[in-house]
N, C-alpha and C. Protein backbone atom coordinates (compact mmCIF):
# COMPACT_ATOMS: atom_id res chain seq x y z
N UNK A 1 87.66 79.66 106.70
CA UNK A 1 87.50 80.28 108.02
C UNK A 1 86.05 80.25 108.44
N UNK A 2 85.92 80.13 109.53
CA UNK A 2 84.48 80.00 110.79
C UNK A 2 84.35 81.49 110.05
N UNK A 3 82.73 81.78 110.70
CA UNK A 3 82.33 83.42 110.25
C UNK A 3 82.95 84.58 111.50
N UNK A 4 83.47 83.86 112.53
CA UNK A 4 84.00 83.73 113.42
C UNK A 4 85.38 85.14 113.21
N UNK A 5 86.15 83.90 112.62
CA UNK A 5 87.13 84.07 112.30
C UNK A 5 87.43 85.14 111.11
N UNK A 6 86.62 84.75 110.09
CA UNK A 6 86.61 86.23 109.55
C UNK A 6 86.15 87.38 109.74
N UNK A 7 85.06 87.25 110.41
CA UNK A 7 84.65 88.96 111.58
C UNK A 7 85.70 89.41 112.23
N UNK A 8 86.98 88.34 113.10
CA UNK A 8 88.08 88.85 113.97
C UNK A 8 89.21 89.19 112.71
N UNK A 9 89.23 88.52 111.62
CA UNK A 9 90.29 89.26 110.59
C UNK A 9 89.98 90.70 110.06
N UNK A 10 88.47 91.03 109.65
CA UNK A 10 88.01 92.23 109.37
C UNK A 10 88.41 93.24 110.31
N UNK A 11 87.89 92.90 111.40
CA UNK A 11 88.16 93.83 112.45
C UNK A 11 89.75 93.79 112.90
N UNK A 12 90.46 93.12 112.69
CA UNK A 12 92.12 93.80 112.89
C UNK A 12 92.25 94.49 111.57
N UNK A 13 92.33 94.20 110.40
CA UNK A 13 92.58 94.81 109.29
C UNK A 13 91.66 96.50 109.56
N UNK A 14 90.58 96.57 109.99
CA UNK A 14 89.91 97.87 110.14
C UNK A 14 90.38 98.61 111.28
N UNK A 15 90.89 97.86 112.30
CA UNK A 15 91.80 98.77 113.62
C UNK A 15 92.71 98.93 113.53
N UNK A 16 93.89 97.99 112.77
CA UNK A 16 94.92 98.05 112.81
C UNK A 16 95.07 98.78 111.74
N UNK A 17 94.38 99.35 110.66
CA UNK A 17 94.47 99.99 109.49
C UNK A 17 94.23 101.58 110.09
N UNK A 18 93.69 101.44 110.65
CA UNK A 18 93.29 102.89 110.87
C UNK A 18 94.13 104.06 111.56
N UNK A 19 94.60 103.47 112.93
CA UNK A 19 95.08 104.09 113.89
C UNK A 19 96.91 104.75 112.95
N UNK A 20 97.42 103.29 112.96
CA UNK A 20 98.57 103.04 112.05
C UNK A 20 98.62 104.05 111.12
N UNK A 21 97.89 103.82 110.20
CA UNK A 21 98.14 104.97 108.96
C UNK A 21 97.80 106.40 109.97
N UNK A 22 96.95 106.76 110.42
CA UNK A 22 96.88 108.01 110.57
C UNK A 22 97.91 108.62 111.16
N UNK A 23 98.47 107.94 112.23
CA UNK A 23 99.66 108.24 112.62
C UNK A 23 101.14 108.06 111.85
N UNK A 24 101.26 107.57 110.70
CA UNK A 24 102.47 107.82 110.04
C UNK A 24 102.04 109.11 109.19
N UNK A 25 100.78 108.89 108.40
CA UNK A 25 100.62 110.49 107.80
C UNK A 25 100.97 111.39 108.61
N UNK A 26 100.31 111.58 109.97
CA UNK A 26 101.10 112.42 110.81
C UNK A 26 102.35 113.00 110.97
N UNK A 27 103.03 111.95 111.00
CA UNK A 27 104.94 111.86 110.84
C UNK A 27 104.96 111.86 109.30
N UNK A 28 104.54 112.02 108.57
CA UNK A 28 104.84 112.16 107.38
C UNK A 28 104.75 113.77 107.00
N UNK A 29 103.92 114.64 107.49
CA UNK A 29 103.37 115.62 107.46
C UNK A 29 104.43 116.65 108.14
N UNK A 30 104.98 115.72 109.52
CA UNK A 30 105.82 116.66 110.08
C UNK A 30 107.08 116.74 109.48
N UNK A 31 107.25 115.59 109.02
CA UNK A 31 108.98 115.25 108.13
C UNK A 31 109.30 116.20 106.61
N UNK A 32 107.76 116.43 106.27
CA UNK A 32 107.79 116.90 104.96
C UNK A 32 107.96 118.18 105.34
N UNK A 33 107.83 119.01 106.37
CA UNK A 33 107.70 120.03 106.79
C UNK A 33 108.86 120.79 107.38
N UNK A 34 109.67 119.56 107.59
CA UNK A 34 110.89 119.94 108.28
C UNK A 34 111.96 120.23 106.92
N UNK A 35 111.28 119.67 105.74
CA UNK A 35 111.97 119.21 104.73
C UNK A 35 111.70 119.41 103.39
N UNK A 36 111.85 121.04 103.69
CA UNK A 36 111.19 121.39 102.09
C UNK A 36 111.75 121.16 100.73
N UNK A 37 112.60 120.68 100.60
CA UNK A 37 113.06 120.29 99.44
C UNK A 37 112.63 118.81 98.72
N UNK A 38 112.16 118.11 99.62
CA UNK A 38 112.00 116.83 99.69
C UNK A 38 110.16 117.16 99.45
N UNK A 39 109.60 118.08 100.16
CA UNK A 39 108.21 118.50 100.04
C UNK A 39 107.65 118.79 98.67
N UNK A 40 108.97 119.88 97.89
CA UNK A 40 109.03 120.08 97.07
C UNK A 40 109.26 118.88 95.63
N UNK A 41 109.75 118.04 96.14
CA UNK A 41 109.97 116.96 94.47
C UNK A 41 108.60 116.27 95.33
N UNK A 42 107.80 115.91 95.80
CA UNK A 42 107.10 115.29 96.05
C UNK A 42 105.74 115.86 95.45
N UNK A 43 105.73 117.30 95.59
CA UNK A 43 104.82 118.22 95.05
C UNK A 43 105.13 117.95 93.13
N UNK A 44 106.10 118.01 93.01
CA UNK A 44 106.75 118.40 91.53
C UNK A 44 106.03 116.89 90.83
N UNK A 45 106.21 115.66 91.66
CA UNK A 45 105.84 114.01 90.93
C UNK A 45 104.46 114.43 91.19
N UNK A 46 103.98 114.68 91.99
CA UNK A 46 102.51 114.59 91.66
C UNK A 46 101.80 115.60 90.66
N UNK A 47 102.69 116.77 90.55
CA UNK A 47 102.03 117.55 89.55
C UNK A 47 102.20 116.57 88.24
N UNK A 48 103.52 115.90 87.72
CA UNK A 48 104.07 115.31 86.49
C UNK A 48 102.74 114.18 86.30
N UNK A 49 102.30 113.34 87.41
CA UNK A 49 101.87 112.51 87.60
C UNK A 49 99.78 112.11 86.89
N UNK A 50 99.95 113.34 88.16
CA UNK A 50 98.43 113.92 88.29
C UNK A 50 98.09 114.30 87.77
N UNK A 51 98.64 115.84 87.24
CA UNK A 51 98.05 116.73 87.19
C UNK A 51 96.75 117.34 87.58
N UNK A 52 96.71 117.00 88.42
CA UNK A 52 95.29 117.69 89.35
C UNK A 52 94.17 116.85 89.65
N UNK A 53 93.95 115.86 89.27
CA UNK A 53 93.21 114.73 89.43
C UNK A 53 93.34 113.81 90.51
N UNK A 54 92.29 113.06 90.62
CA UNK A 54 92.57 112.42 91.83
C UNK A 54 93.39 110.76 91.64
N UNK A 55 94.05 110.52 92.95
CA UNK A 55 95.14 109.64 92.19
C UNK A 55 93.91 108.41 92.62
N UNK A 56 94.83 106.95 91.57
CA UNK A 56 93.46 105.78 91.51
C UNK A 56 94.93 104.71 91.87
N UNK A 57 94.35 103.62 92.16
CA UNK A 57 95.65 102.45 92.70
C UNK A 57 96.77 102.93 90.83
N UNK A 58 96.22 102.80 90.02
CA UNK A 58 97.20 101.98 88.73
C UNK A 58 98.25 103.68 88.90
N UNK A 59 98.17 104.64 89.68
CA UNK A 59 98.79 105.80 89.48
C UNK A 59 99.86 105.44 90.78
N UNK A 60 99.96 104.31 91.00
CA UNK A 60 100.72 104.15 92.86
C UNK A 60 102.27 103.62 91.76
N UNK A 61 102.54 102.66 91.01
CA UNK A 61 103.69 102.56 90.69
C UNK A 61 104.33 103.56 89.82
N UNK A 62 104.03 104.77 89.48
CA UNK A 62 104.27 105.72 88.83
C UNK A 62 104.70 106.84 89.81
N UNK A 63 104.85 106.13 91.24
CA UNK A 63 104.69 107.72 91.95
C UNK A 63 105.96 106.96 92.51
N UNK A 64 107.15 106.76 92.52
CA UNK A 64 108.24 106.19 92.78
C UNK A 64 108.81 107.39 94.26
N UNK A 65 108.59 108.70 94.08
CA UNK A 65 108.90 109.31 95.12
C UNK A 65 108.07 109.33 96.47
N UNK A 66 107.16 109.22 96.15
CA UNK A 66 105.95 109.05 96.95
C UNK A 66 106.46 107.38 97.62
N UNK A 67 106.25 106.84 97.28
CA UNK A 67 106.44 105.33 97.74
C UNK A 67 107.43 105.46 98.79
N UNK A 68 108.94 106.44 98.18
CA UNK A 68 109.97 106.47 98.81
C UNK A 68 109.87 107.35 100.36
N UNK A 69 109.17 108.51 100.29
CA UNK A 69 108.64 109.30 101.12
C UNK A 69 108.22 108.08 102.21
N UNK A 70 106.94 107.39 101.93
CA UNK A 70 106.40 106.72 102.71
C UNK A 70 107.39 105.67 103.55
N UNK A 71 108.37 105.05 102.70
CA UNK A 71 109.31 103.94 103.21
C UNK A 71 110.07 104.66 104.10
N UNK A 72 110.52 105.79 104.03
CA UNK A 72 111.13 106.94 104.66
C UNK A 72 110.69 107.03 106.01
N UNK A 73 109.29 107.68 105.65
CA UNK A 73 108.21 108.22 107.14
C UNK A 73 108.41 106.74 108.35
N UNK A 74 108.34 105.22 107.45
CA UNK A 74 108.00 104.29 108.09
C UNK A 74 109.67 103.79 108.81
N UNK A 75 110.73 104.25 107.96
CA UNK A 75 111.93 103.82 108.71
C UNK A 75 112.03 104.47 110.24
N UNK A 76 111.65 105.64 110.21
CA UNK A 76 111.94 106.77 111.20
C UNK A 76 111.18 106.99 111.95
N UNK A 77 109.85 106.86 111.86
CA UNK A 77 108.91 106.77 112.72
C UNK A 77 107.70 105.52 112.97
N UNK A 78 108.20 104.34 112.96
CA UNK A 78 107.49 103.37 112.23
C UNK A 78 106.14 103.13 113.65
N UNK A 79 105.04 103.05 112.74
CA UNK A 79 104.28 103.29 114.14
C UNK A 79 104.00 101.79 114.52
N UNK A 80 104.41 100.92 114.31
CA UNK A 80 104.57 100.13 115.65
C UNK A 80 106.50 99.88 115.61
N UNK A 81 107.05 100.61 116.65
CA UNK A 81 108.11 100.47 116.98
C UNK A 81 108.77 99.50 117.81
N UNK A 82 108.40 98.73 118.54
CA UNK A 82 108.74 97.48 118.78
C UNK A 82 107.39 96.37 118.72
N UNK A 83 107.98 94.79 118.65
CA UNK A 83 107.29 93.91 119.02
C UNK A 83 107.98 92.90 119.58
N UNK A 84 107.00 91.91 120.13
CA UNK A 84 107.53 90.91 120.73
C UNK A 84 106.72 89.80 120.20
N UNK A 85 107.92 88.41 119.92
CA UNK A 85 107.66 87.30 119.90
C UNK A 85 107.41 86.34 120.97
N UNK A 86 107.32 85.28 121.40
CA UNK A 86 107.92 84.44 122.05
C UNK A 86 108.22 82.53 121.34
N UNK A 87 108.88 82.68 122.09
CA UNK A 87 109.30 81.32 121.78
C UNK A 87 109.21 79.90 121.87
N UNK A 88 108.93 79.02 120.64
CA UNK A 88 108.03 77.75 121.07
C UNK A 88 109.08 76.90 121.67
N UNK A 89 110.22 76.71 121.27
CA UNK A 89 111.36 75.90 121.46
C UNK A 89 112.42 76.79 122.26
N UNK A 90 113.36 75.81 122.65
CA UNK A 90 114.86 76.44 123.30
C UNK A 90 115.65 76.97 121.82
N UNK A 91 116.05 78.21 122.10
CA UNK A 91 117.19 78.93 120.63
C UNK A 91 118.48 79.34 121.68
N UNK A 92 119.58 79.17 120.82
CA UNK A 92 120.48 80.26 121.08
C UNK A 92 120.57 81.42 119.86
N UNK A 93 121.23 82.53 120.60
CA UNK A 93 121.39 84.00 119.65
C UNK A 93 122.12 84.38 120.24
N UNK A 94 123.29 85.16 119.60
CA UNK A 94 124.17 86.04 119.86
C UNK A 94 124.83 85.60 121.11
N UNK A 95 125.50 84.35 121.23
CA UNK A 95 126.16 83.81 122.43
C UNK A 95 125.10 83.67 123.68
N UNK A 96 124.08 83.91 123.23
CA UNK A 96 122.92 84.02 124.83
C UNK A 96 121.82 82.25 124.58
N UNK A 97 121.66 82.11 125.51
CA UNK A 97 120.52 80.80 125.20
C UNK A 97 119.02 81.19 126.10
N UNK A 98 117.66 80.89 124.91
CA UNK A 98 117.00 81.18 124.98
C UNK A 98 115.76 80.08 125.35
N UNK A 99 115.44 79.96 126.41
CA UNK A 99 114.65 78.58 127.09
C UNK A 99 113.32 78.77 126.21
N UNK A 100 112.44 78.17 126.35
CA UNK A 100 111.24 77.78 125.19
C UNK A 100 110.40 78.96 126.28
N UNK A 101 109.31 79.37 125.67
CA UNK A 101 108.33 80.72 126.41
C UNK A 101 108.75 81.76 126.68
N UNK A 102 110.23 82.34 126.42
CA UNK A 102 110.53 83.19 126.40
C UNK A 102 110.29 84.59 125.38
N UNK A 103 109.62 85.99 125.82
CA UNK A 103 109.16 86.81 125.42
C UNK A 103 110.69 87.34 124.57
N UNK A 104 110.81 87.48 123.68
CA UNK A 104 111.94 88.27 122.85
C UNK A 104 111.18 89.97 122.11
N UNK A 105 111.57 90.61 122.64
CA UNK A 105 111.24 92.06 122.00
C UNK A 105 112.75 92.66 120.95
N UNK A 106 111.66 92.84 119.90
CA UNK A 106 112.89 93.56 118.76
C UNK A 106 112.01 95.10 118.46
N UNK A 107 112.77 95.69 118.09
CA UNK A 107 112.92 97.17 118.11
C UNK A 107 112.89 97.57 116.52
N UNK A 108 111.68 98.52 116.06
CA UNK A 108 112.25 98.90 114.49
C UNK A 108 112.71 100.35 114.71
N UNK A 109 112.53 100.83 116.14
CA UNK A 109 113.05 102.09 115.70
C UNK A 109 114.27 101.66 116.40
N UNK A 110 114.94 100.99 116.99
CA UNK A 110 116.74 100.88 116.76
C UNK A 110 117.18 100.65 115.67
N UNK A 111 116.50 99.28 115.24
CA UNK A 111 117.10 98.96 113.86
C UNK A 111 116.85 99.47 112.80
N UNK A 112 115.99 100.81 112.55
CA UNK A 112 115.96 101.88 111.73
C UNK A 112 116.88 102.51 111.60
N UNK A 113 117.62 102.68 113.16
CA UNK A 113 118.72 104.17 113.03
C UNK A 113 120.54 103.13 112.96
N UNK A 114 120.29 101.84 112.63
CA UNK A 114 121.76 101.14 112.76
C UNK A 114 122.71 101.60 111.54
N UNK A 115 123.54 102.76 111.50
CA UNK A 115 124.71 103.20 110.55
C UNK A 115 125.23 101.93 109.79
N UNK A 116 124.65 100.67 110.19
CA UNK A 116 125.32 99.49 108.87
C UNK A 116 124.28 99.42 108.20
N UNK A 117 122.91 99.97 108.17
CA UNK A 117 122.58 99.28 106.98
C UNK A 117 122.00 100.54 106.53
N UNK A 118 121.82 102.27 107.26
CA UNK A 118 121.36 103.32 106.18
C UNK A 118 122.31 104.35 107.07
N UNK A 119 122.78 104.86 105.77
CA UNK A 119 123.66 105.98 105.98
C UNK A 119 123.36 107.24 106.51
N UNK A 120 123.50 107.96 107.29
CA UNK A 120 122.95 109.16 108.23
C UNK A 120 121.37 108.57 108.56
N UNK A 121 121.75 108.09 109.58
CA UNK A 121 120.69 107.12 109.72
C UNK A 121 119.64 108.44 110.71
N UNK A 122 120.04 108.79 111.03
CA UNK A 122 119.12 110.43 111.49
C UNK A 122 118.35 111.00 110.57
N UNK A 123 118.97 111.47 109.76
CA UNK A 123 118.33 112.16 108.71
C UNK A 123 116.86 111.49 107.74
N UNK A 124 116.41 112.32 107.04
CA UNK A 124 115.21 112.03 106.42
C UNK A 124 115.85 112.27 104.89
N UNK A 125 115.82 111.04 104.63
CA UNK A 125 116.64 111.24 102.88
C UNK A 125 115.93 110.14 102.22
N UNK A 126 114.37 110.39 101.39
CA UNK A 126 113.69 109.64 101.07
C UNK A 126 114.30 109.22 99.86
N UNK A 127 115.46 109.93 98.98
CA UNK A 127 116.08 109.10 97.92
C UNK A 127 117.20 107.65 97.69
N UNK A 128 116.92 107.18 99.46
CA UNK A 128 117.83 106.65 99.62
C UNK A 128 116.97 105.32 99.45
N UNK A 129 115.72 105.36 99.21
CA UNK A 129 115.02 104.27 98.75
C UNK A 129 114.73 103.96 96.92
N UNK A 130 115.24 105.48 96.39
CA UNK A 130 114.91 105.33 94.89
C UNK A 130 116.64 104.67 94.17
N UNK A 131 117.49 103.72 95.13
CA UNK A 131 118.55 103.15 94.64
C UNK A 131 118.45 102.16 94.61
N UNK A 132 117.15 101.13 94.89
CA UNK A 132 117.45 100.00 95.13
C UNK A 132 117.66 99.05 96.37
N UNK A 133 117.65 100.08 97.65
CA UNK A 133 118.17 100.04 98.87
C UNK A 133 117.25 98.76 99.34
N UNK A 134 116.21 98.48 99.66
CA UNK A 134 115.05 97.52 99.95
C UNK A 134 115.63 96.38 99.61
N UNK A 135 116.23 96.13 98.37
CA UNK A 135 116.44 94.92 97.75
C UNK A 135 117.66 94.61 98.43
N UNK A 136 119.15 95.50 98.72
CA UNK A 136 120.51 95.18 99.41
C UNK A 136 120.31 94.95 101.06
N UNK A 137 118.99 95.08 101.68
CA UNK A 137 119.24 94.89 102.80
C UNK A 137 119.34 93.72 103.15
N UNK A 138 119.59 92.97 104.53
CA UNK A 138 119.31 92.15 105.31
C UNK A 138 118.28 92.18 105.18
N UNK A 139 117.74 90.79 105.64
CA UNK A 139 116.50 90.48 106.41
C UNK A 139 115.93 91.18 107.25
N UNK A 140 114.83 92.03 107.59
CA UNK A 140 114.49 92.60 108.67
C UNK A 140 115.29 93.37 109.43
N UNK A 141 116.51 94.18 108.33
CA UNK A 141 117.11 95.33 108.70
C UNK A 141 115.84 96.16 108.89
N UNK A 142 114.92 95.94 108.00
CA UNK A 142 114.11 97.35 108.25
C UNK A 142 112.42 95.85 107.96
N UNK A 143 111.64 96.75 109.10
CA UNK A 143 110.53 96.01 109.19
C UNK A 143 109.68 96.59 109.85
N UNK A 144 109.12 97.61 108.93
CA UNK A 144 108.19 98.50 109.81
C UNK A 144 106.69 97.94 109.91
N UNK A 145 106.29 96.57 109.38
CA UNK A 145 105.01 95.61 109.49
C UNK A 145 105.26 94.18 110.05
N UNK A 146 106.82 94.40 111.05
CA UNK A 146 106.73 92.66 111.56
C UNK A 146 107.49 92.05 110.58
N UNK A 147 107.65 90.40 110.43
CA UNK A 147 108.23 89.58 109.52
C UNK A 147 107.92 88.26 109.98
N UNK A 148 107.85 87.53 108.73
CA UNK A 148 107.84 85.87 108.82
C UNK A 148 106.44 85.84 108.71
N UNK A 149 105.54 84.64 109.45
CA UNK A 149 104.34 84.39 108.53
C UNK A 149 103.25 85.34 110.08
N UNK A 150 103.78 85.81 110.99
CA UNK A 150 103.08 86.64 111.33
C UNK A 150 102.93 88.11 111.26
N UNK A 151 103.92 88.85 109.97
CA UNK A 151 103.80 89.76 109.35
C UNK A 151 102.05 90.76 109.71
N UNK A 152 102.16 91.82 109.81
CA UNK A 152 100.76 92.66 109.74
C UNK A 152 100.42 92.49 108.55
N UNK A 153 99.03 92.21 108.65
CA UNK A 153 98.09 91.29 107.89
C UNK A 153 97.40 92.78 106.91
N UNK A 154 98.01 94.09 107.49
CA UNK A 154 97.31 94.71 107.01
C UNK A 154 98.32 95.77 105.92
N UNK A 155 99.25 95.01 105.80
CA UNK A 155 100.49 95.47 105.28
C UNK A 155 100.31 96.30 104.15
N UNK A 156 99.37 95.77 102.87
CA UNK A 156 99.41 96.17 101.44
C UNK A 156 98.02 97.02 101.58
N UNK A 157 97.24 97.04 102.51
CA UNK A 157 96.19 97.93 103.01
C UNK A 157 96.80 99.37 102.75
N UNK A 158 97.67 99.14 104.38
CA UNK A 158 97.85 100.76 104.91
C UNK A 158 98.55 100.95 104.10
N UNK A 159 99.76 100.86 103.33
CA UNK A 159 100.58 101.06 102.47
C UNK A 159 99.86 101.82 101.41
N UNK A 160 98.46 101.33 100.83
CA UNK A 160 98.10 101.19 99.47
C UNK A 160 97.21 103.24 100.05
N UNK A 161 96.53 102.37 100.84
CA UNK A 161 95.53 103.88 101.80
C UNK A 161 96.51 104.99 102.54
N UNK A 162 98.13 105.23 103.16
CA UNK A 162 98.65 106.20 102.90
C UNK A 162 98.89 107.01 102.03
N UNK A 163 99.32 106.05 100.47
CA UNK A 163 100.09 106.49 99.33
C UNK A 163 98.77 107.48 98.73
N UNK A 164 97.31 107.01 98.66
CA UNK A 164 96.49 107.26 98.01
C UNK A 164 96.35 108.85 98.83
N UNK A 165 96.55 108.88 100.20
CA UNK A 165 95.60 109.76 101.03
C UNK A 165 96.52 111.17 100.72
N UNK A 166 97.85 110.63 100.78
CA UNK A 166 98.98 111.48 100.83
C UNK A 166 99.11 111.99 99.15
N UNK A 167 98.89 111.33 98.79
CA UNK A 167 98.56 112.24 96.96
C UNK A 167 97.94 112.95 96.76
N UNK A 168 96.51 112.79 97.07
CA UNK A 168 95.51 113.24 97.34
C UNK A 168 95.87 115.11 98.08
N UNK A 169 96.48 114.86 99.44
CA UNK A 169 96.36 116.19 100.14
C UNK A 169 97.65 116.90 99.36
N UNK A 170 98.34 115.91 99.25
CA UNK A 170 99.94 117.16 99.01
C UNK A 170 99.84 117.68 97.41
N UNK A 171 99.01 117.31 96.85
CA UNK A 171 98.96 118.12 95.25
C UNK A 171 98.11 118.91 95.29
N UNK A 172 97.54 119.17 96.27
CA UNK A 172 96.19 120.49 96.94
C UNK A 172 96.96 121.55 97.57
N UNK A 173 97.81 120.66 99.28
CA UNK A 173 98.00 121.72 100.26
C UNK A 173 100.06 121.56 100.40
N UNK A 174 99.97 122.55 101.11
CA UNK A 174 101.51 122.08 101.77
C UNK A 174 100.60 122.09 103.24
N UNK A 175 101.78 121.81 103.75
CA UNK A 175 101.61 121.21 105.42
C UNK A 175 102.36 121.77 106.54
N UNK A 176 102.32 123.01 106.87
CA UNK A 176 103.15 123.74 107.78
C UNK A 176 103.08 123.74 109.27
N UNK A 177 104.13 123.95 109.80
CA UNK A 177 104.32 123.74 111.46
C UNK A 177 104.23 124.97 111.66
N UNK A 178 103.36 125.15 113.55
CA UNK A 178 103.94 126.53 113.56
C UNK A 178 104.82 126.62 114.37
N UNK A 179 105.70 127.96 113.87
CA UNK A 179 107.00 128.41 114.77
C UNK A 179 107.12 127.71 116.10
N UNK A 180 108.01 127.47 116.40
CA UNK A 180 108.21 127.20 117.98
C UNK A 180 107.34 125.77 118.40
N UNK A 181 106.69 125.28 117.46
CA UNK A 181 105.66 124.39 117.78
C UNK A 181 107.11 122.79 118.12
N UNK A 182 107.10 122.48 119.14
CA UNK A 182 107.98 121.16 119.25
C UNK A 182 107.11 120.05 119.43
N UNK A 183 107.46 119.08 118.45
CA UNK A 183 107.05 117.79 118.70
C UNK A 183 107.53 116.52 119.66
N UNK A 184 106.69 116.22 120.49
CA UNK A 184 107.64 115.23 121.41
C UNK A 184 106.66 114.08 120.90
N UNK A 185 107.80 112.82 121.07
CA UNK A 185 107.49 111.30 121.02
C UNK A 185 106.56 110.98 122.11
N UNK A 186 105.23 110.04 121.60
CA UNK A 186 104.82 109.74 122.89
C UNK A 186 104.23 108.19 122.72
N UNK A 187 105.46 107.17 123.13
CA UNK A 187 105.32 105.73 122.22
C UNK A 187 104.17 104.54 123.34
N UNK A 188 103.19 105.09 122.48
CA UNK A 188 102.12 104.39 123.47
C UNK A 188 102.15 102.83 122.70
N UNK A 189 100.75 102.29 122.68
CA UNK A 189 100.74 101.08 121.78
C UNK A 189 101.46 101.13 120.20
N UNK A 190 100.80 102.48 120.18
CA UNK A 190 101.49 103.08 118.59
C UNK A 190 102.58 104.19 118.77
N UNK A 191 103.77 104.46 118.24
CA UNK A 191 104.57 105.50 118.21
C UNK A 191 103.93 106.48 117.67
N UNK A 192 103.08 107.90 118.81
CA UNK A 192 102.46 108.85 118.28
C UNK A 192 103.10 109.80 119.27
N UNK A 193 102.42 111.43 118.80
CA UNK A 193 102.99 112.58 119.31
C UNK A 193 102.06 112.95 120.42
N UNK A 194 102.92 113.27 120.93
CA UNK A 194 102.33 113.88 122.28
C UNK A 194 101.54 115.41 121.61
N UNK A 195 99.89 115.61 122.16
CA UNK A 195 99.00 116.34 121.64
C UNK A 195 99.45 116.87 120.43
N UNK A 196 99.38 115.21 119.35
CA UNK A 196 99.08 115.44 118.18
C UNK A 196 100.54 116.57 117.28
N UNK A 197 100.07 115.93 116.03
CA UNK A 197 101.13 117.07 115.23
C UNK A 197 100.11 118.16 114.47
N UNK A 198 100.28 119.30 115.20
CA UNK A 198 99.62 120.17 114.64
C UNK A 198 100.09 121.51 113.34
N UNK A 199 99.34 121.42 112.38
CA UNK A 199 99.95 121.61 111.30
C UNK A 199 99.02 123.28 110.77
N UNK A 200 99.63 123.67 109.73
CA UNK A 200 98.60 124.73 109.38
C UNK A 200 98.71 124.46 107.54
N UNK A 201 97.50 124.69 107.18
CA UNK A 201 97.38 124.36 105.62
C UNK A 201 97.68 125.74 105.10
N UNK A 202 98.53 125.48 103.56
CA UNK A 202 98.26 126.65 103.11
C UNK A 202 98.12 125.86 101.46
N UNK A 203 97.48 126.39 100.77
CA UNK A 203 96.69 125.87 99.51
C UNK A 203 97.90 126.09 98.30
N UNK A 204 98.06 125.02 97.84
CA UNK A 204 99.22 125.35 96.63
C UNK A 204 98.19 126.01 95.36
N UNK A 205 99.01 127.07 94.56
CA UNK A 205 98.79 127.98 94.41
C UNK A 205 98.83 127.03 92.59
């Protein structure tokens, strides 16, 4: 690569890393909150895990709930919720024909909530990733970083910098909503909340 070219890769990997993760921790924060039982084994692996220390990459395949949490946060709230391709050639799909330059937009938060490929597809049931589930899907049933060779480049980044950040706070704090506090969707470039998800810490004991 020109020096060019790797200054413009740095800099997507550093924008696109940033915004992204902060906003699924976000939705991660609120999901865990809605979901104390799930808050709770998440608290319980990192105590088994940790024990109070700070987590390092070689502690990320050991945290199997955590991972699942995250695959979870990203089915349901995946912060980039749609994209669009377009097309170099003429395709047909689904009985429709598709002329060459045509913009095609796919959706991960539809195809997050499709009842054929996750069961109560509403719900937040992060154990539904500790079965194996990843491996039985379709193709790009679930694709919360894109697919094919233009995949987000920053994939094993944010992944690696949630898991770490989110270990980190939840074996310290829990993460509480307050009463009455409603969260609304507000799907700008990134699927984020309208003024923020605001949370209140309380220090695990």
């Amino acid at each position: 690569m020109s020096s060019k070219q790797l200054r413009d890769e740095v800099m997507t990997l550093f924008i696109a890393g940033h915004e992204t993760t902060a906003v699924t921790l976000g939705w991660a924060w609120h999901l865990l909150a809605q979901n104390p039982g799930a808050e709770q084994r998440l608290a319980d692996e990192l105590r088994s895990v940790l024990d109070g220390r700070a987590p390092s990459m070689e502690d990320l395949p050991r945290l199997p709930y955590l991972d699942a949490v995250i695959r979870e946060v990203l089915r349901l709230y995946p912060a980039a919720y749609v994209i669009q391709r377009t097309s170099i050639e003429p395709f047909d799909l689904g009985g429709y024909h598709f002329p060459s330059n045509t913009t095609v937009l796919m959706s991960q938060w539809v195809m997050h909530r499709d009842p054929r490929y996750f069961n109560d597809p509403e719900e937040f049931r992060p154990e539904r990733w500790l079965t194996g589930l990843a491996d039985r899907l379709p193709v790009h049933a679930y694709f919360p970083f894109g697919g094919g060779p233009r995949r987000c480049i920053g994939q094993v980044f944010a992944l690696t910098e949630a898991a770490l950040v989110m270990a980190t706070l939840a074996q310290k704090f829990r993460f509480l909503e307050p009463a009455g506090k409603k969260v609304v969707l507000e799907p700008l470039i990134t699927l984020r909340a309208h003024d923020g998800v605001r949370m209140t810490l309380a220090k695990r004991s």
